[in-house]
C-alpha atoms as a PDB file:
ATOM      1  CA  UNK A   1     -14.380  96.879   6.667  1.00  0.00           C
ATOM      2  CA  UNK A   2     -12.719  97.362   3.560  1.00  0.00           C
ATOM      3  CA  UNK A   3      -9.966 100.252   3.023  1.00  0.00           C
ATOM      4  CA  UNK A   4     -11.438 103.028   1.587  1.00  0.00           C
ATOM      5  CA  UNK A   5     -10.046 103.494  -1.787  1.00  0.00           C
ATOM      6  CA  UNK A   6     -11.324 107.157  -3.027  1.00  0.00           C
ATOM      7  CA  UNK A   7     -10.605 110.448  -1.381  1.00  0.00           C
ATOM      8  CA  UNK A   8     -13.292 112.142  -2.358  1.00  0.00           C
ATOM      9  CA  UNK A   9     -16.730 110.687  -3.145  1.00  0.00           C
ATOM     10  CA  UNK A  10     -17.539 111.831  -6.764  1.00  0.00           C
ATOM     11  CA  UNK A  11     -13.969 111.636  -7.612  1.00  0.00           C
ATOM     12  CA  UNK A  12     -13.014 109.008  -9.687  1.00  0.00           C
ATOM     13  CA  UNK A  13      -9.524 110.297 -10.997  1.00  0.00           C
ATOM     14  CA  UNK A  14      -8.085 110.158  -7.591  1.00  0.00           C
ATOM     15  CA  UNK A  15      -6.907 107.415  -5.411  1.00  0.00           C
ATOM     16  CA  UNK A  16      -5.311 106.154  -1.844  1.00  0.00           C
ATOM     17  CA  UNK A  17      -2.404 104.180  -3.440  1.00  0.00           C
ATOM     18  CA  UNK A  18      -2.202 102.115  -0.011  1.00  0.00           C
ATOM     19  CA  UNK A  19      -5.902 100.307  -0.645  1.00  0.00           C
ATOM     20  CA  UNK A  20      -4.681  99.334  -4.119  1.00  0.00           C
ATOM     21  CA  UNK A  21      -1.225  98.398  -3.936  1.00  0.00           C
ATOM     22  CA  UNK A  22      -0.837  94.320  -3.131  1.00  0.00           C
ATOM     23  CA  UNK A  23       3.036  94.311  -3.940  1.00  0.00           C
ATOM     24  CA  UNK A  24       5.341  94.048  -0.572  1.00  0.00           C
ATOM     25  CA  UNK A  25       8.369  96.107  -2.582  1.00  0.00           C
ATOM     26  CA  UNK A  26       6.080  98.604  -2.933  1.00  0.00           C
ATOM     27  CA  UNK A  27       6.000 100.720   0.737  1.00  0.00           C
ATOM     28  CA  UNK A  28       3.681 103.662   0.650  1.00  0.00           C
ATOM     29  CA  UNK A  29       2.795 105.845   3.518  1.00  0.00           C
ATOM     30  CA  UNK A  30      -1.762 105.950   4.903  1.00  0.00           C
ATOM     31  CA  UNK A  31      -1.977 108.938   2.919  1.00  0.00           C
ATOM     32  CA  UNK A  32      -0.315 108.893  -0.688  1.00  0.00           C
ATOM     33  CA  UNK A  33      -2.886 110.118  -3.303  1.00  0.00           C
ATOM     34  CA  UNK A  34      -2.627 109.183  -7.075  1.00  0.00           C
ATOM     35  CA  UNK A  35      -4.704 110.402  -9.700  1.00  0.00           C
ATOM     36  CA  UNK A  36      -4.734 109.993 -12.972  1.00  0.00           C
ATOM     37  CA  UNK A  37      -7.414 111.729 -15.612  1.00  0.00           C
ATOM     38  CA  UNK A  38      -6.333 109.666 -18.460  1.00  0.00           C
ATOM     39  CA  UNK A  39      -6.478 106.266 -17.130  1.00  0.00           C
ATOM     40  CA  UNK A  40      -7.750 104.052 -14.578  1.00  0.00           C
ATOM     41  CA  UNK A  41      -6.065 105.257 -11.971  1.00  0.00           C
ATOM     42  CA  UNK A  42      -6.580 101.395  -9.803  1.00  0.00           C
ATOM     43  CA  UNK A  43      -3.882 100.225 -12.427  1.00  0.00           C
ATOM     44  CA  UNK A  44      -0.859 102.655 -11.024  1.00  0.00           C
ATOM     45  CA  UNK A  45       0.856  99.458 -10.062  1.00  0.00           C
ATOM     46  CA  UNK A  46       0.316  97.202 -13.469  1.00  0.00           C
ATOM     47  CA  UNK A  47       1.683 100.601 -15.245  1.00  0.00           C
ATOM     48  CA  UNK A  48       4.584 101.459 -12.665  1.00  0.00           C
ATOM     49  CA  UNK A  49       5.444  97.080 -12.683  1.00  0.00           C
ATOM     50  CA  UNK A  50       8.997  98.081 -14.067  1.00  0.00           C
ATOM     51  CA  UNK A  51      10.156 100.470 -11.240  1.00  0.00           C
ATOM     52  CA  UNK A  52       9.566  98.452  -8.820  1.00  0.00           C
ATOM     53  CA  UNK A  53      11.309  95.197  -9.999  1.00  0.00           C
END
């Protein structure tokens, strides 16, 4: 079964960071929510790639 990725059915803005993030230096808890209502918030790790590194 694959991680579920949205909180909330018809909400697109928000996010579980923990089914999107594939980087090991990047340690999130089950729970951590992103959103984002500008962007595409599935690319929180291609825009946050500098903080991590």
């Amino acid at each position: 079964m694959s991680p579920k990725i949205y909180p909330c059915s018809k909400d697109r803005e928000t996010v579980y960071l923990k089914s999107i993030i594939s980087n090991s230096n990047i340690i999130i808890s089950d729970y951590t929510i992103y959103n984002d209502f500008v962007r595409e918030p599935k690319d929180f790790e291609k825009k946050s790639e500098r903080y991590f590194f």
